[in-house]
N, C-alpha and C. Protein backbone atom coordinates (compact mmCIF):
# COMPACT_ATOMS: atom_id res chain seq x y z
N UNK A 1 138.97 168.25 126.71
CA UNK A 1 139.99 167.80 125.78
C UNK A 1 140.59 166.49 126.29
N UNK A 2 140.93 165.57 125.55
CA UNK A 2 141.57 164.36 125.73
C UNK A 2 142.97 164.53 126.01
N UNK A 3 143.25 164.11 127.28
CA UNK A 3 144.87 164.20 127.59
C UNK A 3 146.43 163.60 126.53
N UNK A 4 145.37 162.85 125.76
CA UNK A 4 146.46 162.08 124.72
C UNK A 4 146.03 162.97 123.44
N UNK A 5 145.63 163.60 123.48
CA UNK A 5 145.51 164.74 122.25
C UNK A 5 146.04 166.15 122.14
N UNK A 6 146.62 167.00 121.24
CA UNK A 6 147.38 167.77 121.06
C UNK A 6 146.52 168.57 120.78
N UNK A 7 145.16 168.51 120.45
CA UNK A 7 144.57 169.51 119.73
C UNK A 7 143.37 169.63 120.34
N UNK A 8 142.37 170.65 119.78
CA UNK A 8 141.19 171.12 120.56
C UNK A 8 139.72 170.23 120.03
N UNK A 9 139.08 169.81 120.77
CA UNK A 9 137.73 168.43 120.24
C UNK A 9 137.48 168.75 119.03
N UNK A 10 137.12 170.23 118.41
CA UNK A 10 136.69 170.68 117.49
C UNK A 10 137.58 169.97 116.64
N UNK A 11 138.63 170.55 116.23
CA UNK A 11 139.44 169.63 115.13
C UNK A 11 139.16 168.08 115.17
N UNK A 12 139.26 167.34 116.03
CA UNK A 12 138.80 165.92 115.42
C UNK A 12 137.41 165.72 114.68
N UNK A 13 136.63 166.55 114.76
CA UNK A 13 135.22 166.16 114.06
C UNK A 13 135.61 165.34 112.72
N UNK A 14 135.96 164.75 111.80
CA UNK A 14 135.63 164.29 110.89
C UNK A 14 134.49 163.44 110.31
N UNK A 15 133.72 163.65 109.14
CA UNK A 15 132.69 163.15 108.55
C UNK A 15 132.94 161.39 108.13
N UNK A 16 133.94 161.43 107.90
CA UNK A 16 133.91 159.70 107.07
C UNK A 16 135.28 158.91 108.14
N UNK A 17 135.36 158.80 109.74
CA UNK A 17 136.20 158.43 110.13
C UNK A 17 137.05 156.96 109.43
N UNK A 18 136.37 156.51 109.11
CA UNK A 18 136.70 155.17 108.13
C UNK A 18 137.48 155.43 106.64
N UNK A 19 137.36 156.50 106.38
CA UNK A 19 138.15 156.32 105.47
C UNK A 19 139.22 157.26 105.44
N UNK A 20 140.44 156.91 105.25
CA UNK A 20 141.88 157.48 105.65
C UNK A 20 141.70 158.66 104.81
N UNK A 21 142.53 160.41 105.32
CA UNK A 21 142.96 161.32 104.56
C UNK A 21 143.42 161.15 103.66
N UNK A 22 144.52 159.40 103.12
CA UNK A 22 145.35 159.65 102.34
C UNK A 22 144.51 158.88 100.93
N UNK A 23 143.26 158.30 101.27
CA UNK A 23 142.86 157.67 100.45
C UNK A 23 142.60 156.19 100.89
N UNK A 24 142.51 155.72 101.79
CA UNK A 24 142.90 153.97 102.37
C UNK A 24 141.30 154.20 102.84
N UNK A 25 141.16 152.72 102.46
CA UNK A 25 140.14 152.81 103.10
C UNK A 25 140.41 151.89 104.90
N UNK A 26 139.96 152.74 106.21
CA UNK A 26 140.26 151.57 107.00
C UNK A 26 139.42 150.74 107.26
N UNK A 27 138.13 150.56 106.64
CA UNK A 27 137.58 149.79 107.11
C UNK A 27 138.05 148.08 106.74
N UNK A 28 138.81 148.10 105.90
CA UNK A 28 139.69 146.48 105.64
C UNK A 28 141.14 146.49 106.18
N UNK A 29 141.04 146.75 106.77
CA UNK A 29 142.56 147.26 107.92
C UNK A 29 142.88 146.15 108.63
N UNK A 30 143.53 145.49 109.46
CA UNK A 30 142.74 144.40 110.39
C UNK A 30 143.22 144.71 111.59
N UNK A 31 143.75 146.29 111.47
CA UNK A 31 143.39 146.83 112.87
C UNK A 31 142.15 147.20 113.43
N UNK A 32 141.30 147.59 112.34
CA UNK A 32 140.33 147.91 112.06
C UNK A 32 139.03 146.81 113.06
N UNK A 33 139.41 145.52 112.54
CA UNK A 33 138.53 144.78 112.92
C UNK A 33 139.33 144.07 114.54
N UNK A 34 140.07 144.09 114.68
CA UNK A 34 141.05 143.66 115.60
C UNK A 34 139.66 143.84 116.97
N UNK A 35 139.77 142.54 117.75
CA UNK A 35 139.20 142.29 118.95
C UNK A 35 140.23 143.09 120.13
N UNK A 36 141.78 143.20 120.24
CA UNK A 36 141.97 143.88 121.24
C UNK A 36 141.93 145.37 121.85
N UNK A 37 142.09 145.65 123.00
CA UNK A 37 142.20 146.85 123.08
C UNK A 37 143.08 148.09 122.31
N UNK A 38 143.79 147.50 121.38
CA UNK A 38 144.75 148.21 120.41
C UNK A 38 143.68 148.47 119.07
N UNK A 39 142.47 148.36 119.21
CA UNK A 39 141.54 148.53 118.01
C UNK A 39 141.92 149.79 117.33
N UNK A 40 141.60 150.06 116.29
CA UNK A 40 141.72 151.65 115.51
C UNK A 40 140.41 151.51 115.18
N UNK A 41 139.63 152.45 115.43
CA UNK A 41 138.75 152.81 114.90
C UNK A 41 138.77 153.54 113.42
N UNK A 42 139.92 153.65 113.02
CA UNK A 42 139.56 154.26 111.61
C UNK A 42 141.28 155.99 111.73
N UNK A 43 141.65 155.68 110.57
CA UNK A 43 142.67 156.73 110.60
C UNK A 43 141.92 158.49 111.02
N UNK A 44 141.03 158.56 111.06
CA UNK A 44 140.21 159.94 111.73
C UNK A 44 140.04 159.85 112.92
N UNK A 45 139.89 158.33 114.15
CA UNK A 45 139.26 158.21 115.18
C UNK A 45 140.40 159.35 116.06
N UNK A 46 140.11 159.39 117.29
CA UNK A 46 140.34 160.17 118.40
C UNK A 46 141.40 159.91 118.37
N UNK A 47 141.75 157.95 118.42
CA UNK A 47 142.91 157.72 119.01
C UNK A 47 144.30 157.86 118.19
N UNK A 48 144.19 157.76 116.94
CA UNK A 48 145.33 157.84 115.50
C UNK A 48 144.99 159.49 115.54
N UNK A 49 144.10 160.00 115.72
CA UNK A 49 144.25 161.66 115.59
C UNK A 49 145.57 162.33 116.55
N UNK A 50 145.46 161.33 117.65
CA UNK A 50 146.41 162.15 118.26
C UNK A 50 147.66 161.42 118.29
N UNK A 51 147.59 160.42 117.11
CA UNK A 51 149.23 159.75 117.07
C UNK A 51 150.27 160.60 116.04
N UNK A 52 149.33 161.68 115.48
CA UNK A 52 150.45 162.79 114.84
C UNK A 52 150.43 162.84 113.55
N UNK A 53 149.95 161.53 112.57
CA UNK A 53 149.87 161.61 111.14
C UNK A 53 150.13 162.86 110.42
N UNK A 54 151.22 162.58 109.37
CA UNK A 54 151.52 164.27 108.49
C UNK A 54 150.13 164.28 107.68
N UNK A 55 149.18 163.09 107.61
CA UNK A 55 148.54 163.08 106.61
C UNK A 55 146.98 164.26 107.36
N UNK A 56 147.22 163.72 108.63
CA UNK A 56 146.14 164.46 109.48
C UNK A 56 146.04 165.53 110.10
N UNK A 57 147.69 166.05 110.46
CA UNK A 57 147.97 167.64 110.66
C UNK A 57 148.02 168.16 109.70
N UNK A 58 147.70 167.90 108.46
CA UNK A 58 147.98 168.78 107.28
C UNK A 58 146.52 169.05 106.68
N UNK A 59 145.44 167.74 106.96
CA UNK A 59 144.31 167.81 106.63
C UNK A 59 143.51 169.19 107.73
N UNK A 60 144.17 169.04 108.95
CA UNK A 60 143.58 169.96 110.19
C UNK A 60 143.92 171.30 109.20
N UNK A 61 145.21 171.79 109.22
CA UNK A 61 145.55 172.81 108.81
C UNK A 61 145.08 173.35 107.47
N UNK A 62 144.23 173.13 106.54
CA UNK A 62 143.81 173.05 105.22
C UNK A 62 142.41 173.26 105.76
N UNK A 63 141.84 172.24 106.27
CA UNK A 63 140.60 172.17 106.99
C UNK A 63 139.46 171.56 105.83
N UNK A 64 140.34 170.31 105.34
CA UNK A 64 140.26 168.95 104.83
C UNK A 64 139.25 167.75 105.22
N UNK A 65 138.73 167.17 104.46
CA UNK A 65 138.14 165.75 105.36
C UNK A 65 139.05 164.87 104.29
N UNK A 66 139.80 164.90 103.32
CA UNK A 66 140.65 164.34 102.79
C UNK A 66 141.48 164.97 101.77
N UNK A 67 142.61 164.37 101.22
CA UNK A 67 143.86 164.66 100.23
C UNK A 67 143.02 165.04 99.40
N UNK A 68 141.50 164.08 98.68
CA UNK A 68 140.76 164.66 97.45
C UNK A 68 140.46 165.58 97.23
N UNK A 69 140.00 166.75 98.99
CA UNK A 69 139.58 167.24 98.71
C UNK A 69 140.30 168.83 98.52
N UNK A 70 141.48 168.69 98.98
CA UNK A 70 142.05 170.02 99.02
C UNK A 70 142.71 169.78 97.76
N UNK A 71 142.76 171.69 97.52
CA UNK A 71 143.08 172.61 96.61
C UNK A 71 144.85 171.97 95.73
N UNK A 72 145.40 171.46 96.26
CA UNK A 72 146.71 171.26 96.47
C UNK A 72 146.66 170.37 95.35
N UNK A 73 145.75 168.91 95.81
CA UNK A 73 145.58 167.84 95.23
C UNK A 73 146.63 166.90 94.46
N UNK A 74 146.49 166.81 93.17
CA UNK A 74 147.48 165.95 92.82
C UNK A 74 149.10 166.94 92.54
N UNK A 75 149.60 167.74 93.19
CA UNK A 75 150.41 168.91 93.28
C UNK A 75 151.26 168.55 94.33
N UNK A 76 150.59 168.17 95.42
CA UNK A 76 151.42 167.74 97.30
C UNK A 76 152.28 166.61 96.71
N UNK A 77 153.31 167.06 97.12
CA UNK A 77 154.38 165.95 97.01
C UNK A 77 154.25 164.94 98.02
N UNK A 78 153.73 165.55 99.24
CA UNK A 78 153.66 164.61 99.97
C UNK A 78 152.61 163.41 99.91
N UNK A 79 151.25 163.96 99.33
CA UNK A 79 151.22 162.72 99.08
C UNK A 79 150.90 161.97 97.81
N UNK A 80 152.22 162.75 96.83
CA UNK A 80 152.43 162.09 95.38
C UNK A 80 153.48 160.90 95.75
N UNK A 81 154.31 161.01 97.11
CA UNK A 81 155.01 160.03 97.61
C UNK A 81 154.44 159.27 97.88
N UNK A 82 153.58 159.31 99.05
CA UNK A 82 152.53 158.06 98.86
C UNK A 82 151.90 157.36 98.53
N UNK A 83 151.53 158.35 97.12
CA UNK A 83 150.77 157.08 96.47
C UNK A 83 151.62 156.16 95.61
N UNK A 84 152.92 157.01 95.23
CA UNK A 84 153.91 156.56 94.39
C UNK A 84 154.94 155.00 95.34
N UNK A 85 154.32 155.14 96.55
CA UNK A 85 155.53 154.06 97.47
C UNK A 85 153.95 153.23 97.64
N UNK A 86 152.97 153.66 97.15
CA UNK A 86 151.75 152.52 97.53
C UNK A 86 151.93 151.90 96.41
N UNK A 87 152.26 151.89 95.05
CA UNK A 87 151.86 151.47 94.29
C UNK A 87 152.48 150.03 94.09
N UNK A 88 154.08 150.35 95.20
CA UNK A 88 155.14 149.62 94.98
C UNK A 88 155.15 148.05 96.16
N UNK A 89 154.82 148.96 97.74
CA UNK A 89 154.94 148.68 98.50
C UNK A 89 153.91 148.46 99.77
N UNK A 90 153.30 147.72 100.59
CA UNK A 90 152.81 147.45 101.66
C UNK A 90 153.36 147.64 102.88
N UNK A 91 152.34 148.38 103.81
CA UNK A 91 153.18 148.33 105.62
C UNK A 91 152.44 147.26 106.12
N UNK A 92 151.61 147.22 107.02
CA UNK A 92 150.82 146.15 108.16
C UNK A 92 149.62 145.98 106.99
N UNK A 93 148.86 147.08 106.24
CA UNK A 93 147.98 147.07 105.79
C UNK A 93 148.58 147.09 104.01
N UNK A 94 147.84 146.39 103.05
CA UNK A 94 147.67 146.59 101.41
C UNK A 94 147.47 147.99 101.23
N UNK A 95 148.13 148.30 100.26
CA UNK A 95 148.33 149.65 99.64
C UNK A 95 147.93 149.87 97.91
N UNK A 96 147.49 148.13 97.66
CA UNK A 96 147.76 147.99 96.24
C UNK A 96 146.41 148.50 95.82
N UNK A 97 145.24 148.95 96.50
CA UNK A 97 144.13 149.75 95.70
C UNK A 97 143.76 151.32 95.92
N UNK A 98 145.26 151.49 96.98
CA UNK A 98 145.33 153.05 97.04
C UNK A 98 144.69 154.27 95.84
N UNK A 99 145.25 153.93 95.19
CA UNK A 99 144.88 154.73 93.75
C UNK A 99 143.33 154.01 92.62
N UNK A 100 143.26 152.85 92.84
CA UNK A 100 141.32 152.63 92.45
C UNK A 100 140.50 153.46 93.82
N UNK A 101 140.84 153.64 94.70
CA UNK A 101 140.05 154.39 96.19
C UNK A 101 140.06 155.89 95.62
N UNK A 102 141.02 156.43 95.49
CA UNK A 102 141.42 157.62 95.25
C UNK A 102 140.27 158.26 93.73
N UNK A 103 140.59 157.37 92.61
CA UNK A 103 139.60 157.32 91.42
C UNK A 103 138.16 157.50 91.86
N UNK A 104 137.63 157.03 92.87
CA UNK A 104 136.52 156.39 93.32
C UNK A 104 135.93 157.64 93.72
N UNK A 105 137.07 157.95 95.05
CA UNK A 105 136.44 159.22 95.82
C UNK A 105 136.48 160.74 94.53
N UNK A 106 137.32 160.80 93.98
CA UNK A 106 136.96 161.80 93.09
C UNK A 106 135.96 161.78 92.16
N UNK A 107 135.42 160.73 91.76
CA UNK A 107 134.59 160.65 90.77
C UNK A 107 133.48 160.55 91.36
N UNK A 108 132.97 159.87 92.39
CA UNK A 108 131.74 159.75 93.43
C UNK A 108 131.97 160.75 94.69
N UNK A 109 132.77 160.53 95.01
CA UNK A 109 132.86 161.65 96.25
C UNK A 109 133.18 160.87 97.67
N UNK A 110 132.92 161.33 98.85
CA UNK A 110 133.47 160.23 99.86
C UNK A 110 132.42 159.79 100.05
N UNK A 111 131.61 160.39 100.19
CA UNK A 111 129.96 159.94 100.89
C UNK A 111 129.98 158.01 100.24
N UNK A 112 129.61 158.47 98.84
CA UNK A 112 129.41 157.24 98.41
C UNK A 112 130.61 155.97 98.71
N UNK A 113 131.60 156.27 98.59
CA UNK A 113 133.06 155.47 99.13
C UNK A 113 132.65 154.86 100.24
N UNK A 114 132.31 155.33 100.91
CA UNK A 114 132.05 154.95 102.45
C UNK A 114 131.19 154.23 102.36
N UNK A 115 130.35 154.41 101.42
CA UNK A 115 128.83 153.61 101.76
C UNK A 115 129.62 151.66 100.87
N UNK A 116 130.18 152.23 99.98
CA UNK A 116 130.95 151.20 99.22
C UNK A 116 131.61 150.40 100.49
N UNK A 117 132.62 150.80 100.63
CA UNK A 117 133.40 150.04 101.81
C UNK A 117 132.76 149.60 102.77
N UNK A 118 131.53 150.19 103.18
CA UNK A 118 130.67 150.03 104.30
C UNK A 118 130.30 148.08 103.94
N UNK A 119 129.60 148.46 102.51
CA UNK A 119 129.29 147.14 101.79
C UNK A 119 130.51 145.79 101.99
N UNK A 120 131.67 146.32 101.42
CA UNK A 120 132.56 145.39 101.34
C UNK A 120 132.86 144.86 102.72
N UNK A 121 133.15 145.80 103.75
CA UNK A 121 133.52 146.22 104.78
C UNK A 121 132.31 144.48 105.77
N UNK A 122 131.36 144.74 105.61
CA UNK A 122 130.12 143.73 105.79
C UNK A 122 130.70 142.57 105.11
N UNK A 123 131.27 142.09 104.04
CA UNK A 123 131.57 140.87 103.49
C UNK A 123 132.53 140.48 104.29
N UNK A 124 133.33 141.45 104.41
CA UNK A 124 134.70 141.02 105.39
C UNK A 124 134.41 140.62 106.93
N UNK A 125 133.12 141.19 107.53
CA UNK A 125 133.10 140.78 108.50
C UNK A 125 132.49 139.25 108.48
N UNK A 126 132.02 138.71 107.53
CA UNK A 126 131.45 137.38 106.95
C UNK A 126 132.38 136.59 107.56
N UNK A 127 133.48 136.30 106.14
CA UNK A 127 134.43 136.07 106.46
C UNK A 127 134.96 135.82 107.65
N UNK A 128 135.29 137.12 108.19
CA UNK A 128 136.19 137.15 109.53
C UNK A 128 135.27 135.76 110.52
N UNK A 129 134.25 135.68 110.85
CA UNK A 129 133.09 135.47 111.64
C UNK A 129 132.88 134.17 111.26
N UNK A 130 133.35 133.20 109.89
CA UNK A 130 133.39 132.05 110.03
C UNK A 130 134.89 131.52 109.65
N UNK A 131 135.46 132.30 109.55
CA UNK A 131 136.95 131.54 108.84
C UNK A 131 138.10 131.99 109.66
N UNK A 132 138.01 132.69 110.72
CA UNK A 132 139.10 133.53 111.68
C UNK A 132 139.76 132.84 111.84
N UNK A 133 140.63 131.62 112.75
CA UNK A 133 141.34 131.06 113.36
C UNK A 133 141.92 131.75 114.20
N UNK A 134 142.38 133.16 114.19
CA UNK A 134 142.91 133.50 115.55
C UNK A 134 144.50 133.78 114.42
N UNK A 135 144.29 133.87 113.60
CA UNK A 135 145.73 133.93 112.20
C UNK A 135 145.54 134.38 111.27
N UNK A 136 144.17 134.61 110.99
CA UNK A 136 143.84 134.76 109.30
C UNK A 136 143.07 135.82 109.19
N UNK A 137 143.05 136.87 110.40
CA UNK A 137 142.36 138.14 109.92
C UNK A 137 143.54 139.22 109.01
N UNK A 138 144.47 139.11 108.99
CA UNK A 138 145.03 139.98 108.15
C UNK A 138 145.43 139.39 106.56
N UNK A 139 145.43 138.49 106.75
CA UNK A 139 145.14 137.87 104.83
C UNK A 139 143.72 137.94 105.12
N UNK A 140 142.85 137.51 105.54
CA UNK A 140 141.39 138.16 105.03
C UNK A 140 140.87 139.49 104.42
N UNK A 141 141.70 140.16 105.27
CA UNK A 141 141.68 141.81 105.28
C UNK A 141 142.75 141.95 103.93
N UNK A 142 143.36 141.49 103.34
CA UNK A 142 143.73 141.67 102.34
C UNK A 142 143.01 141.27 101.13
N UNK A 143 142.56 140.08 101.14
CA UNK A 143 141.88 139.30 100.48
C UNK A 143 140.43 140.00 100.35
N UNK A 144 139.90 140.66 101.20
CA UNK A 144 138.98 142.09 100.75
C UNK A 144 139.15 143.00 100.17
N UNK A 145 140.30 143.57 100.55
CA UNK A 145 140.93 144.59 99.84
C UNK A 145 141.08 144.44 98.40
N UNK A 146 141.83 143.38 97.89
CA UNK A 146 142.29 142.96 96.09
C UNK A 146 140.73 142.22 95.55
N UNK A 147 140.17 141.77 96.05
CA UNK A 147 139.11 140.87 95.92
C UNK A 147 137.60 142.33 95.45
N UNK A 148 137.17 141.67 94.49
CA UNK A 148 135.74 142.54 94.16
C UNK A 148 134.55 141.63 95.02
N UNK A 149 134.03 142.48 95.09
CA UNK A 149 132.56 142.35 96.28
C UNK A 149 131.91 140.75 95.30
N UNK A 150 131.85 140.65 94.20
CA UNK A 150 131.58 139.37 93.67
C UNK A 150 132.21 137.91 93.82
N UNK A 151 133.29 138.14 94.00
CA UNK A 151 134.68 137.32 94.20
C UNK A 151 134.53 137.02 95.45
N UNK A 152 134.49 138.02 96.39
CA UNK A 152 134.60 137.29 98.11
C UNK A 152 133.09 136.81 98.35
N UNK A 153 132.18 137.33 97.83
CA UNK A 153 130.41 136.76 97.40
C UNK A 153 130.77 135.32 97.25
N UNK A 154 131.71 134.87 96.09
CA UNK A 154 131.76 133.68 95.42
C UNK A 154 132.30 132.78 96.77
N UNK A 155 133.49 133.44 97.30
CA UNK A 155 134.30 132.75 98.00
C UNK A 155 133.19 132.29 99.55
N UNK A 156 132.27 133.38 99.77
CA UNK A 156 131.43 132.73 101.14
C UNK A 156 130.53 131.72 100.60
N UNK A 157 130.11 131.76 99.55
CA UNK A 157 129.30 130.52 98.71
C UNK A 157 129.73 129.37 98.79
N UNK A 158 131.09 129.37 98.32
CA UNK A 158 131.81 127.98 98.23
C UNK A 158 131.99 128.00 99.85
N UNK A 159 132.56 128.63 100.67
CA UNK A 159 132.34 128.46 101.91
C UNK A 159 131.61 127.49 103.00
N UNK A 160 130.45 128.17 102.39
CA UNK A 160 129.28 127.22 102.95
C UNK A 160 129.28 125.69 102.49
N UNK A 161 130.36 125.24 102.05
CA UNK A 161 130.43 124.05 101.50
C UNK A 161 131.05 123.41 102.66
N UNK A 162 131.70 124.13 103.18
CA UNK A 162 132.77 123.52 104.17
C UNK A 162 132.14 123.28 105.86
N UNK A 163 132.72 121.82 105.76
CA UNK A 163 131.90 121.43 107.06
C UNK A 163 131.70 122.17 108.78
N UNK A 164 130.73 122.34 108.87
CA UNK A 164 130.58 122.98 110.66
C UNK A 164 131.49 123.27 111.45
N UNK A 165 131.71 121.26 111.32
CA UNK A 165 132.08 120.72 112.44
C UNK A 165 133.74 120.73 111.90
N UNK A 166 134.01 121.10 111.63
CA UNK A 166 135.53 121.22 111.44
C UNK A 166 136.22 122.13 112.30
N UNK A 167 137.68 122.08 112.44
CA UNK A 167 138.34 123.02 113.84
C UNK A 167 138.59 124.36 113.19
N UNK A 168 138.63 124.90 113.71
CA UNK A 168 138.59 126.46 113.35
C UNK A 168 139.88 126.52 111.87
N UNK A 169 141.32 125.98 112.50
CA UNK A 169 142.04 125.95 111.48
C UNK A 169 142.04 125.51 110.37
N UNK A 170 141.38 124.25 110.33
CA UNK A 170 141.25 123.65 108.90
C UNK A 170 140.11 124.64 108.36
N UNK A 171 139.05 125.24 109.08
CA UNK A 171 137.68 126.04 108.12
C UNK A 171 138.73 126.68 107.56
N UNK A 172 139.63 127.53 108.22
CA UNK A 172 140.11 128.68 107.93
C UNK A 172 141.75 128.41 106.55
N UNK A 173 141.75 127.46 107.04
CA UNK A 173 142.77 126.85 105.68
C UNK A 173 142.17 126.55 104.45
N UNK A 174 140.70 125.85 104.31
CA UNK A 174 140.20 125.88 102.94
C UNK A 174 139.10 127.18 102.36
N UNK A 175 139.25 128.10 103.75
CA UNK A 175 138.93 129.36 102.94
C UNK A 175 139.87 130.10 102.54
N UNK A 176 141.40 129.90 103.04
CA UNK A 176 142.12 130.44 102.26
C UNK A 176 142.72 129.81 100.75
N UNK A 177 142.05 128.82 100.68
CA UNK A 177 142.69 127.83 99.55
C UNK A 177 141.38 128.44 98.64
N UNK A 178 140.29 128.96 98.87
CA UNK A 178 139.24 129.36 98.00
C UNK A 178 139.59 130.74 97.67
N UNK A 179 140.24 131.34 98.26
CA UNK A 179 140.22 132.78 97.63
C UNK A 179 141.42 132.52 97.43
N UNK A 180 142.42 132.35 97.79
CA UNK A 180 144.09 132.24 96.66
C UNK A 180 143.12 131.90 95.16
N UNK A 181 142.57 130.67 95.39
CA UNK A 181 141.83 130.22 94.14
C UNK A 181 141.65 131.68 93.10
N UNK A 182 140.09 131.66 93.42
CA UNK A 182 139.70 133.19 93.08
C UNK A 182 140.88 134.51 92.76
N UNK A 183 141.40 134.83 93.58
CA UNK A 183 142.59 135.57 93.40
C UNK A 183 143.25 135.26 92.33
N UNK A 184 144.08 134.08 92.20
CA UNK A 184 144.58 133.71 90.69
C UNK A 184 143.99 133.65 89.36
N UNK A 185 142.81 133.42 89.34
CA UNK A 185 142.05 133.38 88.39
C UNK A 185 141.80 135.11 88.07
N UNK A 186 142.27 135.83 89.03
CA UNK A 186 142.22 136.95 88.14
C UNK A 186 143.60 137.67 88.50
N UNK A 187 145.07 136.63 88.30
CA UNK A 187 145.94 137.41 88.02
C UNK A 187 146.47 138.08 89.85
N UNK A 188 145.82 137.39 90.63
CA UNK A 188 146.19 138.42 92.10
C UNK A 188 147.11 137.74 92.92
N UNK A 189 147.69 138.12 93.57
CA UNK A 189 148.29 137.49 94.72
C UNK A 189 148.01 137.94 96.09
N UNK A 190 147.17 137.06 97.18
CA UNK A 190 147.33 137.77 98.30
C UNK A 190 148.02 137.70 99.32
N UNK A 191 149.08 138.72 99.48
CA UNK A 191 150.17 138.75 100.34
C UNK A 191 150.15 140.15 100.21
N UNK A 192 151.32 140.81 101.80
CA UNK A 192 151.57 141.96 101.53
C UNK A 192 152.74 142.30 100.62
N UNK A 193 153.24 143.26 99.67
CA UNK A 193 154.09 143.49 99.03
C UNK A 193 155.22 144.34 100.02
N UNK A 194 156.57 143.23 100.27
CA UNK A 194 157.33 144.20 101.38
C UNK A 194 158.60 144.49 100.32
């Protein structure tokens, strides 16, 4: 057993560590992608398992791989709160496709979700990998999140427009001037909602 864990190995098994109990997906997190030792592997990993989540002692106790899937479902207040303060509000991470994720996994299931995000999840690392600056992984990670897999497609296209040899900040300033672009054109804003 892991000394920073409360519970027995067995309970951490989860099938889709990447994608949150409550519906989030983490793979656009930008803890998620985060280079330091503070990485999350995903709201299921070892290390957020044993940071206490109501969303994850409740999934243990049910014996859950997510909110979709238990009996309770759209009934739990707890997390009719959540989705109801996602709809409104942002923490470190976007909350604003909480409920298209949620649609997703019920109608496809997680398996496929995962394989989805997996996809998007790959665009974002695009991104991250030519436009980082060392500033711009968490508007990227948003800008995945609100953004359809066509849209951030569009945005590495125009991308490639942008010179080599340029300093990390300026790449990373006219890729954010390409997806604000994109973003507006369909009505989005990317920022967190505080």
């Amino acid at each position: 057993m892991n000394s920073k864990s409360r519970y027995p190995p067995e309970a951490l098994e989860f099938k889709y560590p990447a994608t949150g109990i409550c519906g989030l997906s983490c793979r656009l997190c930008p803890r998620y992608h985060s280079t330091a030792e503070s990485r999350c592997g995903g709201c299921k990993s070892e290390s957020r398992t044993a940071a206490g989540c109501p969303f994850i002692t409740c999934a243990r106790k049910k014996g859950v791989e997510a909110c979709v899937d238990c009996k309770e479902g759209e009934h739990c207040e707890r997390w009719k709160k959540h989705r109801e303060s996602g709809k409104e509000r942002d923490s470190f991470v976007c909350y604003a496709r909480l409920e298209d994720n949620i649609a997703y996994q019920q109608k496809h299931g997680l398996e496929a979700f995962e394989q989805a995000q997996e996809k998007r999840c790959e665009l974002l690392r695009q991104l991250i990998a030519g436009y980082d600056d060392g500033r711009s992984r968490s508007f990227l990670c948003i800008a995945a999140t609100l953004l359809d897999d066509a849209a951030i497609q569009a945005a590495l296209a125009a991308g490639s427009e942008i010179p080599a040899d340029l300093k990390a900040g300026e790449k990373a300033r006219r890729m954010r001037a390409i997806l604000e672009r994109l973003a507006g054109e369909k009505g989005l804003t990317l920022k967190l909602r505080k």
